[in-house]
Protein backbone atom coordinates (compact mmCIF):
# COMPACT_ATOMS: atom_id res chain seq x y z
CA UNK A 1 -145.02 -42.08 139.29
CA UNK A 2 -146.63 -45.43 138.02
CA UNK A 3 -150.28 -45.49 136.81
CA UNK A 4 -152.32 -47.30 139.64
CA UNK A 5 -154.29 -49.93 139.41
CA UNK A 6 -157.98 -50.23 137.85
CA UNK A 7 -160.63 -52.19 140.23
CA UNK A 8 -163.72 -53.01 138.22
CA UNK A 9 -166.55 -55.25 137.62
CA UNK A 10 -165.59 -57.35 134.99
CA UNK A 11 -167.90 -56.32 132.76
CA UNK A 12 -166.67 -53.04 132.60
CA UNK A 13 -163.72 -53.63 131.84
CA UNK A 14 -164.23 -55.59 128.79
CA UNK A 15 -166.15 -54.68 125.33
CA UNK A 16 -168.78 -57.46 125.36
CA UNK A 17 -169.41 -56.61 121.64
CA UNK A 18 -166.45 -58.42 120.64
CA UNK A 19 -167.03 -61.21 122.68
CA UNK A 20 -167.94 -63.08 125.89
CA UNK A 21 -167.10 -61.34 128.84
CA UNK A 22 -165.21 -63.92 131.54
CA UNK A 23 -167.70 -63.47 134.92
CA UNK A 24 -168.75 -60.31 134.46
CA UNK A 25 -170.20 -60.01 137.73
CA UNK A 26 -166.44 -60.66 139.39
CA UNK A 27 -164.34 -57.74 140.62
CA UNK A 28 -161.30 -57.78 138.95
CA UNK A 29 -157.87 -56.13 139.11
CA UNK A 30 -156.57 -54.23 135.77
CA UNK A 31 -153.30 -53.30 135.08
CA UNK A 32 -151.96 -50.10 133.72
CA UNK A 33 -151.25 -50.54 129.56
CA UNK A 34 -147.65 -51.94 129.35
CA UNK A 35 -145.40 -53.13 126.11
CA UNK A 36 -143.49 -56.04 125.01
CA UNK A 37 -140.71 -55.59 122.62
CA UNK A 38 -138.58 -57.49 120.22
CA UNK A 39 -135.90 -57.15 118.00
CA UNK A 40 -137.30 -57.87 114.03
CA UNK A 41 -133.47 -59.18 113.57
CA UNK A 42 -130.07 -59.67 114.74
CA UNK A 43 -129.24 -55.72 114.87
CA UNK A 44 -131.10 -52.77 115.80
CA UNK A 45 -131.25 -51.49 111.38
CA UNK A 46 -133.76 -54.32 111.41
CA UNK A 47 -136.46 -52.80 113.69
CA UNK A 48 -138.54 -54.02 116.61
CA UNK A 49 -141.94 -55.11 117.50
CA UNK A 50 -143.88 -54.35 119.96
CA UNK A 51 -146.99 -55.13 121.76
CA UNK A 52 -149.44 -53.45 123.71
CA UNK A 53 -150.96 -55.46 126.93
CA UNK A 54 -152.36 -55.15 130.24
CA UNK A 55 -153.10 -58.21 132.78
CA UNK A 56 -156.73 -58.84 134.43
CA UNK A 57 -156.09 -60.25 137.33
CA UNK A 58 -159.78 -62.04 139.05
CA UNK A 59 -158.78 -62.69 142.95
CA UNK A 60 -161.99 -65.00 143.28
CA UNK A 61 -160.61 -67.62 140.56
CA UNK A 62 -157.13 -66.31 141.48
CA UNK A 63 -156.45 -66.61 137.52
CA UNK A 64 -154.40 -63.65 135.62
CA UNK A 65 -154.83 -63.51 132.49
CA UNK A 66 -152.60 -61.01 129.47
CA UNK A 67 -154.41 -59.36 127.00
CA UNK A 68 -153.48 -57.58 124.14
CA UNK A 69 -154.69 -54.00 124.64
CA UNK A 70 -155.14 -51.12 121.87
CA UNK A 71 -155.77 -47.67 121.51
CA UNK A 72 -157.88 -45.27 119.21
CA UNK A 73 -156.77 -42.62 116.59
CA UNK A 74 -156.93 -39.89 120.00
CA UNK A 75 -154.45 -41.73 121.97
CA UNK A 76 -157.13 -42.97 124.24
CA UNK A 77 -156.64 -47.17 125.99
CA UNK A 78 -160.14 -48.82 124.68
CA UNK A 79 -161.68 -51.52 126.27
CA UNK A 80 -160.27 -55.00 126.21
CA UNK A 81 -161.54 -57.22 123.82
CA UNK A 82 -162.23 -60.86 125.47
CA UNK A 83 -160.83 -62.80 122.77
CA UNK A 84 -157.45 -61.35 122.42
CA UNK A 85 -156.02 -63.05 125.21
CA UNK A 86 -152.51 -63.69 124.96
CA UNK A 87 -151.06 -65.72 128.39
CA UNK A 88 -153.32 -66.97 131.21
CA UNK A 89 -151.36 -67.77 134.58
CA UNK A 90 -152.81 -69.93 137.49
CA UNK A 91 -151.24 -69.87 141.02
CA UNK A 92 -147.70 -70.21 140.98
CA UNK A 93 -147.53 -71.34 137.43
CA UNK A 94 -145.73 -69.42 134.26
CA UNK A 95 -147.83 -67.39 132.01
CA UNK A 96 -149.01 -69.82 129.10
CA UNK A 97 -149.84 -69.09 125.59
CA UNK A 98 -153.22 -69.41 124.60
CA UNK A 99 -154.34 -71.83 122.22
CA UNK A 100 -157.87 -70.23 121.14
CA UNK A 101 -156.89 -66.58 120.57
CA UNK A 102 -157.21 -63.47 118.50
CA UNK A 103 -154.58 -61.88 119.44
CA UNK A 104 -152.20 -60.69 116.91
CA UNK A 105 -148.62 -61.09 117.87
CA UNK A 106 -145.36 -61.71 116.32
CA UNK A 107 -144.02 -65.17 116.36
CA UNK A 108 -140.82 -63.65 117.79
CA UNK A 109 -142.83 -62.26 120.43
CA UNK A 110 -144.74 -65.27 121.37
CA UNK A 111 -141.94 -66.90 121.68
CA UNK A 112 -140.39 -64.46 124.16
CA UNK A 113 -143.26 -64.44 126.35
CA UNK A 114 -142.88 -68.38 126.50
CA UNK A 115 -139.39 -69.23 126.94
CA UNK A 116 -138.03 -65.80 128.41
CA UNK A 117 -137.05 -65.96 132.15
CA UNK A 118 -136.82 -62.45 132.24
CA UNK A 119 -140.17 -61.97 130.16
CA UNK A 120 -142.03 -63.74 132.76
CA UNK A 121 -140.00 -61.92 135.60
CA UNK A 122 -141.73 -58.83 133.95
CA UNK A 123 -145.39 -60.38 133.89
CA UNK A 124 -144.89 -61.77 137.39
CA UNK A 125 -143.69 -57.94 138.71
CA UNK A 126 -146.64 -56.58 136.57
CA UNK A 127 -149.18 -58.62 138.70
CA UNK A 128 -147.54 -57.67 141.76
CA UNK A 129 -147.37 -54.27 141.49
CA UNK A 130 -151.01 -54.33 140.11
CA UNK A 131 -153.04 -56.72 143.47
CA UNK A 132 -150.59 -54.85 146.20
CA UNK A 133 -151.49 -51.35 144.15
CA UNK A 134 -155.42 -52.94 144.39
CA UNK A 135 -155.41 -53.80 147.78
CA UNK A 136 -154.24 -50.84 149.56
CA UNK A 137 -156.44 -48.79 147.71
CA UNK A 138 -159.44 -50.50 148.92
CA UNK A 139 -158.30 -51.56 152.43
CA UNK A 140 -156.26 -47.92 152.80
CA UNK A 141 -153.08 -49.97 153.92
CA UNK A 142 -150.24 -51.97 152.65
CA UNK A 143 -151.24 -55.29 152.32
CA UNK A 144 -148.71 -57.97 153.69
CA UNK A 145 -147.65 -60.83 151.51
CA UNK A 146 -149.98 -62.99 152.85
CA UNK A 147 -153.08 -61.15 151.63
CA UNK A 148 -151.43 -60.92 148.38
CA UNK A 149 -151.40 -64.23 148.04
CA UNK A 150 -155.21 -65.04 148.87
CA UNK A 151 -155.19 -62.86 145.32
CA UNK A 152 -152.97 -64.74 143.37
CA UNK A 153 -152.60 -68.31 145.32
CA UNK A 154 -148.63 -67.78 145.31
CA UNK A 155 -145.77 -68.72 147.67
CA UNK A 156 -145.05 -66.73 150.78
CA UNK A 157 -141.70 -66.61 151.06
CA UNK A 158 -141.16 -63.99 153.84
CA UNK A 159 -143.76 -62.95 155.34
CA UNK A 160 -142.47 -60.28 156.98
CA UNK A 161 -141.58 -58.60 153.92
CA UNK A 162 -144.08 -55.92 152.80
CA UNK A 163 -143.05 -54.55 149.14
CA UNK A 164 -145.93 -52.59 148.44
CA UNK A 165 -146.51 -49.19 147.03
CA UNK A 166 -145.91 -46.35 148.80
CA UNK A 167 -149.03 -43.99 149.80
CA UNK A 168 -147.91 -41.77 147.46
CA UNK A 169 -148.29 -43.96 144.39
CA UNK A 170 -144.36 -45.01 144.19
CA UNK A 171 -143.81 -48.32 144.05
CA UNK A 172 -141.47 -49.62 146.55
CA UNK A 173 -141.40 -53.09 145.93
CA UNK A 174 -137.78 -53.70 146.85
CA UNK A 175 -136.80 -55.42 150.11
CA UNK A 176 -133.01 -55.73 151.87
CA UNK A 177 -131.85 -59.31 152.37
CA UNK A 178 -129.10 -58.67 154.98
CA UNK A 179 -127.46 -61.87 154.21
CA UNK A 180 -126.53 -60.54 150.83
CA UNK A 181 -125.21 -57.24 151.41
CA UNK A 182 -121.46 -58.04 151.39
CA UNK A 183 -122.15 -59.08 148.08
CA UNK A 184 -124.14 -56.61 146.68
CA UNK A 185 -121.01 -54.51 148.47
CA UNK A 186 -118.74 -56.02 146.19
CA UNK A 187 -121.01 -55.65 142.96
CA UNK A 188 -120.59 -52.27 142.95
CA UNK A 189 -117.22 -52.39 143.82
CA UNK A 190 -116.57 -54.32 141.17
CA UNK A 191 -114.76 -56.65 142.99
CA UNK A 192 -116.51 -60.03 142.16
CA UNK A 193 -118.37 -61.20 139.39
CA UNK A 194 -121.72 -60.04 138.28
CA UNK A 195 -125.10 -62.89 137.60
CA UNK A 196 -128.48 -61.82 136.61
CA UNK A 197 -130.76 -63.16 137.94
CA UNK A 198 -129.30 -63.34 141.57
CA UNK A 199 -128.71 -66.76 142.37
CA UNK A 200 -128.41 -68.30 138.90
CA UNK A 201 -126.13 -71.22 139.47
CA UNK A 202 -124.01 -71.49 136.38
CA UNK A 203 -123.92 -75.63 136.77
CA UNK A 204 -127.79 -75.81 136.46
CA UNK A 205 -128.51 -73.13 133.67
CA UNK A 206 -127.21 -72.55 130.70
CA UNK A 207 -125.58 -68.67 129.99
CA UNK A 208 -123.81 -66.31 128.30
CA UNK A 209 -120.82 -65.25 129.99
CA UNK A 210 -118.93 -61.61 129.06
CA UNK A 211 -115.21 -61.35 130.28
CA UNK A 212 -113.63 -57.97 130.44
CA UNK A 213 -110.03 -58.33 128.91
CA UNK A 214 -106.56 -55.73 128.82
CA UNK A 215 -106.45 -54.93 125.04
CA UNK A 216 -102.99 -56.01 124.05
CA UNK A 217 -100.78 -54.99 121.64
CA UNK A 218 -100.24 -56.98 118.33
CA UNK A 219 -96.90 -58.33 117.49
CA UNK A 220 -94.83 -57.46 114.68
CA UNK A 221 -93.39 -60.04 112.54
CA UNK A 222 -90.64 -59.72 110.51
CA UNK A 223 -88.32 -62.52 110.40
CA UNK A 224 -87.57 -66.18 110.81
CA UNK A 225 -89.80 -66.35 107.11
CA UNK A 226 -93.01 -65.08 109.02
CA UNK A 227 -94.23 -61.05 108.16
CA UNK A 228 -97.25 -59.17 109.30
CA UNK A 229 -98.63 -59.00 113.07
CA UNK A 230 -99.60 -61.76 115.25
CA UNK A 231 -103.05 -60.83 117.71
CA UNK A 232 -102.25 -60.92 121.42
CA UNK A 233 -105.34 -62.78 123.48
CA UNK A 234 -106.67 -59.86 125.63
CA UNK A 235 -105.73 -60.44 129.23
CA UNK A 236 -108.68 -61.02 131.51
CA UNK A 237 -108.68 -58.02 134.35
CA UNK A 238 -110.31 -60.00 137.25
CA UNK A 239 -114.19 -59.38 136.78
CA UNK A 240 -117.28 -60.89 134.58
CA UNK A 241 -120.63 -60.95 133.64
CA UNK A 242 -123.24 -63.63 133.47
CA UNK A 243 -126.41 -63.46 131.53
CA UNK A 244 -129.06 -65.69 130.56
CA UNK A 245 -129.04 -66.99 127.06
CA UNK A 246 -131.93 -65.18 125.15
CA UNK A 247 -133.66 -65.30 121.13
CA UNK A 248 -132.45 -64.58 118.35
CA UNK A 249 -129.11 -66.23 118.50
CA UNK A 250 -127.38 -65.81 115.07
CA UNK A 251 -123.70 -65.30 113.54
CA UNK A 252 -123.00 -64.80 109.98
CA UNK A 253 -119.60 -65.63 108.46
CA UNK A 254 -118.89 -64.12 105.29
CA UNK A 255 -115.74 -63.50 102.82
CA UNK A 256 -114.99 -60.47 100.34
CA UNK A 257 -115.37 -61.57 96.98
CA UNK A 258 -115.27 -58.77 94.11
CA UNK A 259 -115.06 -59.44 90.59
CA UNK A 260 -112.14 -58.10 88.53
CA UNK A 261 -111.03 -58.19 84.74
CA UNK A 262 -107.96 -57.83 83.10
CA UNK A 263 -108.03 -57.19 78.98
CA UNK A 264 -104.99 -57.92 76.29
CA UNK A 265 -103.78 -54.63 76.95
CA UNK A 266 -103.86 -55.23 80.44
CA UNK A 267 -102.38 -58.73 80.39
CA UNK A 268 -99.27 -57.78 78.26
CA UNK A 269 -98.69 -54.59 80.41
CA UNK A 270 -98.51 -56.88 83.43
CA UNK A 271 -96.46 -59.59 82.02
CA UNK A 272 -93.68 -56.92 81.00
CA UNK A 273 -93.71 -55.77 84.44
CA UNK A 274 -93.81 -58.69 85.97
CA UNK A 275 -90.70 -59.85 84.14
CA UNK A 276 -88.73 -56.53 85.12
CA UNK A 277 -89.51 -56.66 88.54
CA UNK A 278 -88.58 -60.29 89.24
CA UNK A 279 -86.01 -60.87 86.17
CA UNK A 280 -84.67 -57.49 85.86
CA UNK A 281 -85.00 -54.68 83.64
CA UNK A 282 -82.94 -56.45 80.47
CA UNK A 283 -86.24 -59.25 80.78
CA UNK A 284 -88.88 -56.88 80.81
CA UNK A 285 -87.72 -54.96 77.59
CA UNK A 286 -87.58 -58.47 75.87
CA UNK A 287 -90.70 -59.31 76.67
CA UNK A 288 -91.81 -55.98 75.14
CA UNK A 289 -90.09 -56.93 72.29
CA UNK A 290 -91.48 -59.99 71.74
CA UNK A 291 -94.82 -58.76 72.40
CA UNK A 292 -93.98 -55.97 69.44
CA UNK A 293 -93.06 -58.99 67.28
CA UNK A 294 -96.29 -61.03 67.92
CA UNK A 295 -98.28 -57.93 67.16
CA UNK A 296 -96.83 -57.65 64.20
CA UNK A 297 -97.46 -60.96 62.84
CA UNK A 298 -100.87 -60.84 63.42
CA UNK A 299 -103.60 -60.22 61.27
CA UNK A 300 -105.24 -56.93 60.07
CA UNK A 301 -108.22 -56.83 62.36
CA UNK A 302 -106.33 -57.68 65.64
CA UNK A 303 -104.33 -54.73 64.86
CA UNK A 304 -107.41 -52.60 64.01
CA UNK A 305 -108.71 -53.64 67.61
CA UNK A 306 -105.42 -52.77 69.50
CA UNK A 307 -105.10 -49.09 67.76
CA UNK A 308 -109.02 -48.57 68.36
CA UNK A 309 -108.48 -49.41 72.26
CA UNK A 310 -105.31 -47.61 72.50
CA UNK A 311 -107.49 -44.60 70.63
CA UNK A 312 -109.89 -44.97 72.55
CA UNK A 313 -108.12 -44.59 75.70
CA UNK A 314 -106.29 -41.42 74.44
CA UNK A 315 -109.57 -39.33 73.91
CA UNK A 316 -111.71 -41.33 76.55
CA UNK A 317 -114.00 -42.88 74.86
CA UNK A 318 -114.95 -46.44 73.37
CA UNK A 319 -113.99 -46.27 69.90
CA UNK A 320 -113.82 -50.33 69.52
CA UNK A 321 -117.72 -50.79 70.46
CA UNK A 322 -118.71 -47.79 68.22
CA UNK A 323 -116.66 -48.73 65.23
CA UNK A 324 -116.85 -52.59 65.71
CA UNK A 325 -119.61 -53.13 67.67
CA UNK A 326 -117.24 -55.09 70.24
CA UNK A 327 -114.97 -55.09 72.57
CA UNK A 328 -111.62 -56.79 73.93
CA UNK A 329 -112.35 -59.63 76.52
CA UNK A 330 -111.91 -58.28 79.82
CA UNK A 331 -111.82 -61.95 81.34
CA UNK A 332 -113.96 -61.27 84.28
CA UNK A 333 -113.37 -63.02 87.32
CA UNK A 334 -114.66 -63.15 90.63
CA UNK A 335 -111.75 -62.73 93.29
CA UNK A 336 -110.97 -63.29 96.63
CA UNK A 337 -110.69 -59.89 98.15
CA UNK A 338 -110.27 -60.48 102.15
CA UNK A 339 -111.90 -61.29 105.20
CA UNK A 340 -114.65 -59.76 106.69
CA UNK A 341 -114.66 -59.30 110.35
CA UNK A 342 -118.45 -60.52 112.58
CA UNK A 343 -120.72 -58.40 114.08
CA UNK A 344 -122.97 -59.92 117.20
CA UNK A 345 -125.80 -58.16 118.75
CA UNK A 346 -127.40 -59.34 122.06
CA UNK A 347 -130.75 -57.58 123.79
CA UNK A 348 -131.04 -58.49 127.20
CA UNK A 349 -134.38 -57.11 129.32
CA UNK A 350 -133.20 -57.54 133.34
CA UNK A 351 -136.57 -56.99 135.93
CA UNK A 352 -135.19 -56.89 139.36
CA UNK A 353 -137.28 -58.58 141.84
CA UNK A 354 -135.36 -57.16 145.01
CA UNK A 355 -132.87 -54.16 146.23
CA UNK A 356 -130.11 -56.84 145.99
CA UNK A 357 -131.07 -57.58 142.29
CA UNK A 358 -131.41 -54.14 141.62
CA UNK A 359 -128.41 -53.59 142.44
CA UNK A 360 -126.86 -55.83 140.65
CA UNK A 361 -128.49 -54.63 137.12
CA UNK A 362 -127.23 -51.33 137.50
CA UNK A 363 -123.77 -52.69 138.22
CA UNK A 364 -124.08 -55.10 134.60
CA UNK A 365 -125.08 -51.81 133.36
CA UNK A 366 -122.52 -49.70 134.82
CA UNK A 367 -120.03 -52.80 134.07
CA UNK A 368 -120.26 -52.69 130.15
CA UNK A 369 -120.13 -49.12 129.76
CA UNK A 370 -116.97 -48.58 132.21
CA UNK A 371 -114.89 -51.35 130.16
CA UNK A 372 -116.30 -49.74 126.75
CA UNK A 373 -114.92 -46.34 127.38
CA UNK A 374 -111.41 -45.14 126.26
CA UNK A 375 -108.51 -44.32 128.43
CA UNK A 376 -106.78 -41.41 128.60
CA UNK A 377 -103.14 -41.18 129.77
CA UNK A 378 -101.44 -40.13 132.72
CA UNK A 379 -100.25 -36.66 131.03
CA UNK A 380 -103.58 -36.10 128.86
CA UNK A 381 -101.45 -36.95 125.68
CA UNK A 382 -102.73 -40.23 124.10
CA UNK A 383 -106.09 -41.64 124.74
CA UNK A 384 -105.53 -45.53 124.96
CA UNK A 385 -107.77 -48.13 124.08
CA UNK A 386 -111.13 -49.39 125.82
CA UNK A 387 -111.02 -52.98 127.50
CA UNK A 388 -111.91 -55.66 125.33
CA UNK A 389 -114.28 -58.92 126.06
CA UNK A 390 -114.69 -62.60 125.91
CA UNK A 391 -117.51 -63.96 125.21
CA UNK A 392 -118.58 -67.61 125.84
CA UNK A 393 -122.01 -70.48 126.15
CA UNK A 394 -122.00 -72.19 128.82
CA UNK A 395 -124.46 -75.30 128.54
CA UNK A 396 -124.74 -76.75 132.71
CA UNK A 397 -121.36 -75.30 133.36
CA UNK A 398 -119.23 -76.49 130.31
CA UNK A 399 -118.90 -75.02 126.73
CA UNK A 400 -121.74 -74.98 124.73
CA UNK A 401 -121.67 -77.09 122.20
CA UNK A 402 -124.74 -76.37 120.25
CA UNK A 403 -123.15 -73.03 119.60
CA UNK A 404 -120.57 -70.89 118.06
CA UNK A 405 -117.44 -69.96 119.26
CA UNK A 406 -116.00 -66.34 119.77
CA UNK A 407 -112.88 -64.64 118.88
CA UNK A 408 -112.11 -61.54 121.47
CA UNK A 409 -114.56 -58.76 120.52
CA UNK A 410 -114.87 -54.70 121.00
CA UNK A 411 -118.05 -53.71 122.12
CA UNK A 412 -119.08 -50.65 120.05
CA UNK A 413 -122.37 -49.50 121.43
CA UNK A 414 -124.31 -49.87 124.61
CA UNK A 415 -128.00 -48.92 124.56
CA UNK A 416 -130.02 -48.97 127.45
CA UNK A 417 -133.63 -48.50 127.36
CA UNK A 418 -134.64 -47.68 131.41
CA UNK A 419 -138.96 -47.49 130.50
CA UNK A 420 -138.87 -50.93 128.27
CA UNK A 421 -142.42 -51.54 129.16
CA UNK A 422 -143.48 -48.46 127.70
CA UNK A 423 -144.51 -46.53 131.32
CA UNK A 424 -142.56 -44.93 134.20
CA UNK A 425 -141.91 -46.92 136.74
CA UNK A 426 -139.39 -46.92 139.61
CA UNK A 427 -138.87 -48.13 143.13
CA UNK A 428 -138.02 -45.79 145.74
CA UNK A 429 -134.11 -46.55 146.24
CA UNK A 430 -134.51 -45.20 142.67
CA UNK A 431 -134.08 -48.05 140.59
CA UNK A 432 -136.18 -48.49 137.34
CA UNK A 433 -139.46 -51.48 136.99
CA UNK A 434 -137.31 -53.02 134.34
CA UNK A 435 -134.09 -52.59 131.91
CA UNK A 436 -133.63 -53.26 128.16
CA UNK A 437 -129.82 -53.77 127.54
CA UNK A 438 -128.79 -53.42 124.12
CA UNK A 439 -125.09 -54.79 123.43
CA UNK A 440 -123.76 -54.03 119.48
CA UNK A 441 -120.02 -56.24 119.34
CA UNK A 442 -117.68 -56.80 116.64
CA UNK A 443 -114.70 -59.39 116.57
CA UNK A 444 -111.20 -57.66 116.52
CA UNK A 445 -109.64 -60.29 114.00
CA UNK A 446 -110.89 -62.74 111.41
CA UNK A 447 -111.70 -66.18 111.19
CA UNK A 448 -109.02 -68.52 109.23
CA UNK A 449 -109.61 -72.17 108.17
CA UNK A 450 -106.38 -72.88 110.54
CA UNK A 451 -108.54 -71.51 113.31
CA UNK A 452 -110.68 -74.89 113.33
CA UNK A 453 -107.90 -77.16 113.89
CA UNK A 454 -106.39 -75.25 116.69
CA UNK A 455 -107.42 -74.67 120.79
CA UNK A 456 -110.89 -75.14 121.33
CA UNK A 457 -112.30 -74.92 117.71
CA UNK A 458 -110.68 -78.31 117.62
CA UNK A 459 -112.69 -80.28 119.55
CA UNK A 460 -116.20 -78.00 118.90
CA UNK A 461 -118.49 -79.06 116.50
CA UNK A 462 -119.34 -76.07 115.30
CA UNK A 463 -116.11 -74.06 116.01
CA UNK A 464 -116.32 -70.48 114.53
């Protein structure tokens, strides 16, 4: 059950010590204490950040205003302080940074709060839930949208919708749209492709698209002067998911390197072997020989140093440095030791503002983890392999080209958070305030120069 709603003079809702209290004498509208996270980095090992805040919202200046909220060493919310004020919203406007502040919040954070869609989906659903909560507790009904917007001078849209909390505390704020119900039908069916928000039009924003693919097998090559396995491009199975670009956007490329040395003794070991392998046996006994020869012709302290390394090899132990003080060159040098294969992380927090939308987020939701999820066969023998995905930007309905290409990717966790906000709070059809979606993907093969000149890496400025 969600905390209701504080009504209170102004002035006692703030801690005037700390500063000056905005028209005390006003009644205002507080809140319950909600949270803001981020991700410190790219994957979840990097930590998060997070940030306290509850929203004052003053019906006569119809301004709401986000402050940064604390508690003591008990556990117990203290007063606001005035000058922590993080986001003031007028009217129909977006919440807005402040410029004067004291509040202390990450960069990452700030930067969430003002270029998030979904961020200010939150802060918008936060206000609502806190002047409908308000108003039926002082008028002892639910108030219609109308006299929610006297409160916060915002659009009517349908004003015969009521989305208010129920009389036992429960927010309802979900309404049917009839005219979308064959669609929300097929969301759950999974029979057409999934958008959040509802009625994002992919040729006006720009998104992240996920495409569940058929994992195919690799092919084996052994002929026509080609070995090894060549990938198979996962075959789409008819359904997708579109999501709006968020923070944090990164991808790392990187190459094993390791270095490696290889001594005298090491060096004339793999020539003879080298020689018997590709020569035949008769070569790599000369080439002993002649090694014998050279070591015979050379002076006394080479030969000391070979005997002391072959010593100390016998009895484990570096007889050469102790006897010598030195040791035979082990020409160190760093070597290319393989490709490494990309890891991407996404974190994607989804508020539904109606039953439709709900909907919808539980059926991304349920999407990800269905395709994620190994197979098992027909006779319980073999489990087979999860789906695969695609995964693209789209920039106004073409590629991206202000950012990196893909290769086919597993996804290898799915974390969702269902109380991201920090309190419990759900609608009455049962679906949770808000979602935190936490996607963990790793390409299935690496990236090779030839992939830059081929398909679309060819034509995109970045490429890989």
């Amino acid at each position: 059950m969600p905390t209701p709603a504080d009504i209170k003079l102004s002035r006692s809702v703030f801690d005037g010590s700390k500063g000056t209290i905005p028209n005390p004498d006003n009644k205002v509208y507080v809140s319950p204490n909600h949270g803001l996270t981020t991700m410190r980095g790219s994957t979840r090992k990097s930590g998060k950040d997070t940030t306290n805040y509850q929203i004052v919202i003053d019906p006569e200046t119809k301004t709401q205003t986000m402050y940064q909220s604390s508690y003591n060493f008990l556990g117990q919310l203290q007063p606001i302080d005035p000058t922590k004020v993080i986001a003031v919203k007028k009217g129909e406007g977006k919440f807005v940074l402040a410029d004067d502040t004291n509040a202390t919040i990450p960069k990452k954070l700030a930067d969430k709060i003002a270029n998030s869609d979904a961020t200010q989906a939150t802060l918008n659903n936060v206000t609502d839930y806190t002047v409908k909560d308000a108003l039926k507790t002082e008028t002892g009904k639910p108030p219609t949208p109308v006299e929610v917007s006297t409160v916060t001078d915002g659009k009517v849209e349908n004003e015969d919708e009521t989305n208010i909390p129920d009389s036992d505390g429960s927010q309802s704020g979900l309404s049917i749209t009839t005219s979308n119900q064959d669609t929300v039908s097929n969301f759950a069916a999974g029979k057409s492709d999934l958008a959040y928000p509802v009625g994002a039009k992919g040729g006006e924003s720009d998104y992240i698209k996920f495409t569940a693919l058929e994992y195919l097998p690799s092919k084996l090559n052994t002929g026509s002067g080609s070995f090894g396995t060549t990938y198979q491009k996962g075959k789409s199975v008819g359904q997708s998911v579109q999501l709006p670009i968020q923070g944090g956007i990164q991808d790392s490329n990187a190459v094993g390197w390791n270095e490696d040395t290889l001594n005298v003794m090491q060096a004339a070991g793999a020539e003879i072997a080298q020689d018997a392998v590709s020569k035949g046996l008769g070569d790599g006994v000369n080439t002993l020989l002649n090694q014998a020869k050279t070591l015979q012709s050379q002076a006394g302290p080479v030969k000391q140093a070979i005997a002391d390394s072959i010593a100390g090899q016998a009895v484990g132990s570096n007889i050469m440095a102790r006897t010598s003080r030195s040791i035979l060159n082990p020409n160190t040098e760093l070597l290319f030791q393989g490709p490494q294969l990309r890891a991407f992380s996404f974190n994607f927090k989804m508020t539904p503002r109606s039953e439709d939308e709900a909907q919808v987020v539980k059926s991304i939701i349920k999407f990800f983890k269905f395709h994620m999820a190994p197979k098992v066969s027909d006779a319980n023998l073999f489990l087979k392999a999860p789906n695969i995905f695609q995964l693209e930007y789209f920039q106004k309905g073409g590629q991206h080209t202000g950012i990196n290409l893909i290769k086919d990717c597993a996804l290898q966790s799915c974390t969702v958070d269902y109380t991201p906000d920090g309190t419990y709070m759900a609608y009455d059809d049962g679906s949770m305030f808000s979602y935190d979606l936490q996607l963990q993907f790793m390409e299935l093969i690496p990236i090779y120069a030839k992939d830059y000149n081929e398909g679309d890496a060819s034509n995109h400025p970045i490429g890989y």
